[in-house]
N, C-alpha and C. Protein backbone atom coordinates (compact mmCIF):
# COMPACT_ATOMS: atom_id res chain seq x y z
N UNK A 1 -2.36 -1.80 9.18
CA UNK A 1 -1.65 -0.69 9.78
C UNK A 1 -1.56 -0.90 11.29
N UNK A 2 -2.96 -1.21 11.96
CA UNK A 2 -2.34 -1.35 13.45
C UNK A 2 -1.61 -2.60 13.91
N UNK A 3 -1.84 -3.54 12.78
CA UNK A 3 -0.49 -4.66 13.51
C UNK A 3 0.69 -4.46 13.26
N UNK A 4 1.03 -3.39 12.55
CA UNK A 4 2.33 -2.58 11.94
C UNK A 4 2.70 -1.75 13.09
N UNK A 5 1.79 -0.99 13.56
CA UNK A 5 2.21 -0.38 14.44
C UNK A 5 2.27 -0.80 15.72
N UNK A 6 1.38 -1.56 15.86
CA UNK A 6 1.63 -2.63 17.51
C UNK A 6 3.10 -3.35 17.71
N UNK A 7 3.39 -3.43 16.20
CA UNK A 7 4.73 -3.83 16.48
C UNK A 7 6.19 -3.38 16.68
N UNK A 8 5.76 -1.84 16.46
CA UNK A 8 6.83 -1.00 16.62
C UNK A 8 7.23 -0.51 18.33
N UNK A 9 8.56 -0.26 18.69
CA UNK A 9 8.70 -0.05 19.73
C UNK A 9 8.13 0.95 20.54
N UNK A 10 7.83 0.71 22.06
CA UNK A 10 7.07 1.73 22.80
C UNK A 10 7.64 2.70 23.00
N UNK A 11 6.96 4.06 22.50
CA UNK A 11 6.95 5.07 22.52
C UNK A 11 5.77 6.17 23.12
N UNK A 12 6.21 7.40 23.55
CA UNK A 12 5.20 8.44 23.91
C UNK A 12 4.16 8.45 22.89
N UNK A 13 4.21 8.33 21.66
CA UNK A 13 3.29 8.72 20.84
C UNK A 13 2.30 7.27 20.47
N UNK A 14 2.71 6.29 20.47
CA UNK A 14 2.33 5.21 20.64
C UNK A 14 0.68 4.92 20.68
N UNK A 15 0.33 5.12 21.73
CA UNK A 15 -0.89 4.53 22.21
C UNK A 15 -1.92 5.46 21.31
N UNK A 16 -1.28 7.23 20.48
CA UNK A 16 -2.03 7.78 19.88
C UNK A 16 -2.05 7.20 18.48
N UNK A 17 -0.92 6.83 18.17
CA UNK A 17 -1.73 6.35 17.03
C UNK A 17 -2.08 4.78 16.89
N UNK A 18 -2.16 3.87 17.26
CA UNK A 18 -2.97 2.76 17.33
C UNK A 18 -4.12 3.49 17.76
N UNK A 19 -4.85 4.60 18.15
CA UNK A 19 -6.21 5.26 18.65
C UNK A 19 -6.45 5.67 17.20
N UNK A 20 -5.63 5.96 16.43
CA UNK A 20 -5.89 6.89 15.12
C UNK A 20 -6.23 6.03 14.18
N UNK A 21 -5.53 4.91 13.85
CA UNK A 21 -5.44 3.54 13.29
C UNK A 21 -7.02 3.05 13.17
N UNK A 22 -7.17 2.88 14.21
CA UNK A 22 -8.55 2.11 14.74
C UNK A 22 -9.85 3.19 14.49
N UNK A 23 -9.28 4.67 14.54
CA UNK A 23 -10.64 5.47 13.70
C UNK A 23 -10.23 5.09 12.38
N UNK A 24 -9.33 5.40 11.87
CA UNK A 24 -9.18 5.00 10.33
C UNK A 24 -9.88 3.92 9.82
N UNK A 25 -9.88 2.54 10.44
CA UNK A 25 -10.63 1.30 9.89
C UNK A 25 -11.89 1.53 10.37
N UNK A 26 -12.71 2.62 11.74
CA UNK A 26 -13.36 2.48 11.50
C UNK A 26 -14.32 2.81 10.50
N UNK A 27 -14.00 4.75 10.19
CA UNK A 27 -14.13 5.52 8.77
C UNK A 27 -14.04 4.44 7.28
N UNK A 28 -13.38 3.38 7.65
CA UNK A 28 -13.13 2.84 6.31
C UNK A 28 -14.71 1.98 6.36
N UNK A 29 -14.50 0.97 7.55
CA UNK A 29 -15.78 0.16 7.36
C UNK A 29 -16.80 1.16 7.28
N UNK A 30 -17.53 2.21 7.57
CA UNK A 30 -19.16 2.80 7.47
C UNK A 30 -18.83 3.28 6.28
N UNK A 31 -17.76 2.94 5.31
CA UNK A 31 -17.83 3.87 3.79
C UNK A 31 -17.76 5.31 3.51
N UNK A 32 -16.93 5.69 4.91
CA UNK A 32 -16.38 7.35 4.65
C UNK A 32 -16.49 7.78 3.42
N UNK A 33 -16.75 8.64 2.97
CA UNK A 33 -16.32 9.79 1.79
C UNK A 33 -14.62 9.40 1.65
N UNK A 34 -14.26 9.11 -0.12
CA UNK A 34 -12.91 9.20 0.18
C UNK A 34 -11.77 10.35 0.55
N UNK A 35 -12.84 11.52 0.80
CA UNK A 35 -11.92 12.54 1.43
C UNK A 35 -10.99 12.47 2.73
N UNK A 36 -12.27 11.91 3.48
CA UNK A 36 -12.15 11.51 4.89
C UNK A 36 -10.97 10.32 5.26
N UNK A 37 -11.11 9.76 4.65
CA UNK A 37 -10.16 8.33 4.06
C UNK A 37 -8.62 9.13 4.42
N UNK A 38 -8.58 9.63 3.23
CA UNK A 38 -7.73 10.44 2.90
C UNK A 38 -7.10 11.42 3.65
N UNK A 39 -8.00 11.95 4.55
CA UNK A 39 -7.06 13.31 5.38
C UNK A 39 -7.10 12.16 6.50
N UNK A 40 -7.95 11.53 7.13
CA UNK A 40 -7.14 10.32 8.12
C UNK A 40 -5.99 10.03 8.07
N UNK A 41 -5.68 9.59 6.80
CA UNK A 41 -4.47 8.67 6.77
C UNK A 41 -3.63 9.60 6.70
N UNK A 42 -3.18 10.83 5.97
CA UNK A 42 -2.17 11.60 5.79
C UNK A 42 -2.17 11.77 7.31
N UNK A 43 -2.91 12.34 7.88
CA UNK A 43 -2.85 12.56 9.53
C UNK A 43 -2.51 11.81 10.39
N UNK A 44 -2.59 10.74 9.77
CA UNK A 44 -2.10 9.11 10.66
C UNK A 44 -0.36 9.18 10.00
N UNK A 45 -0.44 9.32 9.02
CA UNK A 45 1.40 9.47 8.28
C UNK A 45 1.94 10.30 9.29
N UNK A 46 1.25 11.41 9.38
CA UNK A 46 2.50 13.08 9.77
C UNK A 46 2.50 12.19 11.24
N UNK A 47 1.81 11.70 12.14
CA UNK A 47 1.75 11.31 13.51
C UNK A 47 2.57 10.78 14.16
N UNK A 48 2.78 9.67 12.57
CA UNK A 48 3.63 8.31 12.61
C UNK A 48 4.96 9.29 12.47
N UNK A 49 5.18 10.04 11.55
CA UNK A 49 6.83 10.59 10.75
C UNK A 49 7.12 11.18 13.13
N UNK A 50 6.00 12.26 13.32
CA UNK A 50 6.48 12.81 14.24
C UNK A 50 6.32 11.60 15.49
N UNK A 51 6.60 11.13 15.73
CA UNK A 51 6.53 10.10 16.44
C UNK A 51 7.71 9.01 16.72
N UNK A 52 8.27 8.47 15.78
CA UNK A 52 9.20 8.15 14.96
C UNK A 52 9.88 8.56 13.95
N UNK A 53 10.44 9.97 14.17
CA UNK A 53 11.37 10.46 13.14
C UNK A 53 12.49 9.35 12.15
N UNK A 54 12.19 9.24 11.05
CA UNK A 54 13.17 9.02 9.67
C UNK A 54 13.59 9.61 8.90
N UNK A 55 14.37 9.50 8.14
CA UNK A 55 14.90 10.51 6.91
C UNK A 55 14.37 10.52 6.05
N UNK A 56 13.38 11.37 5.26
CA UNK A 56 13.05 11.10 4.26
C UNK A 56 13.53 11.54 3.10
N UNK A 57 14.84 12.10 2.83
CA UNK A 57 15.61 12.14 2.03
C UNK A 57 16.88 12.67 2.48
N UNK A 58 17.82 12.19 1.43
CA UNK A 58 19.18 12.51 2.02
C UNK A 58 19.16 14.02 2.58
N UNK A 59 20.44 14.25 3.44
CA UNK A 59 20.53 15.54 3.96
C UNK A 59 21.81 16.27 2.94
N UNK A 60 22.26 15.69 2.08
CA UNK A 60 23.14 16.27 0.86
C UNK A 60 22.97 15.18 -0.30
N UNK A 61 23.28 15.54 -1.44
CA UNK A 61 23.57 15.06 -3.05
C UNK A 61 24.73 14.01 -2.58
N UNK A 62 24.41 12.93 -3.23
CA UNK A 62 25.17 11.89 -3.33
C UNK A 62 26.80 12.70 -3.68
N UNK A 63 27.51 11.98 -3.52
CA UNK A 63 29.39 12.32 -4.26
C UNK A 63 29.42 11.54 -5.11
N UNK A 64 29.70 11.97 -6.21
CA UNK A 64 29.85 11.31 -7.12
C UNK A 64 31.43 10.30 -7.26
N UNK A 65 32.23 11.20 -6.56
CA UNK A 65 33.57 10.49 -6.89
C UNK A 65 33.70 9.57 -5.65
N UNK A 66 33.21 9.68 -4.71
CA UNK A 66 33.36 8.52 -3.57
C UNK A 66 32.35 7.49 -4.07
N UNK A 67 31.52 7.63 -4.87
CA UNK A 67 30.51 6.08 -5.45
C UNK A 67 31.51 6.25 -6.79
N UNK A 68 32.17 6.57 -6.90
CA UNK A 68 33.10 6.11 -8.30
C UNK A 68 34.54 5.09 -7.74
N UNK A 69 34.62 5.81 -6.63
CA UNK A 69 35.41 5.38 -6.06
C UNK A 69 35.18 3.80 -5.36
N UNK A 70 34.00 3.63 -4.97
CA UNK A 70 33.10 2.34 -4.01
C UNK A 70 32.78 1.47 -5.34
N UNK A 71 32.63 1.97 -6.10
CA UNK A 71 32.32 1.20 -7.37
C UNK A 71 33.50 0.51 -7.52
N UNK A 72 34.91 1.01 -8.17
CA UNK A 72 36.20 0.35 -8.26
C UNK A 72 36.22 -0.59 -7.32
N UNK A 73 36.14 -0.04 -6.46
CA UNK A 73 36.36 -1.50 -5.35
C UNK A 73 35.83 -2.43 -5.22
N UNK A 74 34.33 -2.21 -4.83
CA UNK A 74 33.59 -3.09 -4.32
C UNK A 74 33.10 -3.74 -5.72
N UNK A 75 32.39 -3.25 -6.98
CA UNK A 75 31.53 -4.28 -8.24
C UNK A 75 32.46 -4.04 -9.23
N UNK A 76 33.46 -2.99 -9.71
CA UNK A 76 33.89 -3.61 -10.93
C UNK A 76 34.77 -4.86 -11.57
N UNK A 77 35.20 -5.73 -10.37
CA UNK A 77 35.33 -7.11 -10.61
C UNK A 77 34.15 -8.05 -10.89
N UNK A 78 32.95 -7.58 -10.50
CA UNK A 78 32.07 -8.56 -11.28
C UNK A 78 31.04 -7.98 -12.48
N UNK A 79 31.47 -6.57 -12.70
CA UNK A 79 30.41 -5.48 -13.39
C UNK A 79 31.36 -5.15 -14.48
């Protein structure tokens, strides 16, 4: 995880979580409780999402007739 994140571009939030990262492995090496494990990392996730906002799911339902439509075109010559 922190060479994952060392490699991502510099940001404000940045330097907090490579700090979060590095409690995480350390909780991992002394054999945390897997609770602890566990709310780390989700806490290390939400840090990362707010930090670097992504989509985590579409913002509407696919169209069906524009992928019916992308389909004709683009694969049903080889599909």
């Amino acid at each position: 995880v922190e060479t994952r994140l060392s490699a991502l571009p510099e940001n404000a939030g940045k330097a907090e979580l490579l700090g979060r990262s590095r409690t995480l492995r350390s909780t991992i090496a002394r054999k945390a409780s897997p609770d602890e494990v566990a709310a780390q990392s989700r806490a290390l996730a939400s840090a990362l999402l707010a930090a670097y906002p992504v989509p985590l799911a579409p913002t509407a339902p696919p169209d069906l007739a524009r992928g019916a439509a992308l389909y004709s075109q683009n694969c049903v010559s080889c599909h």
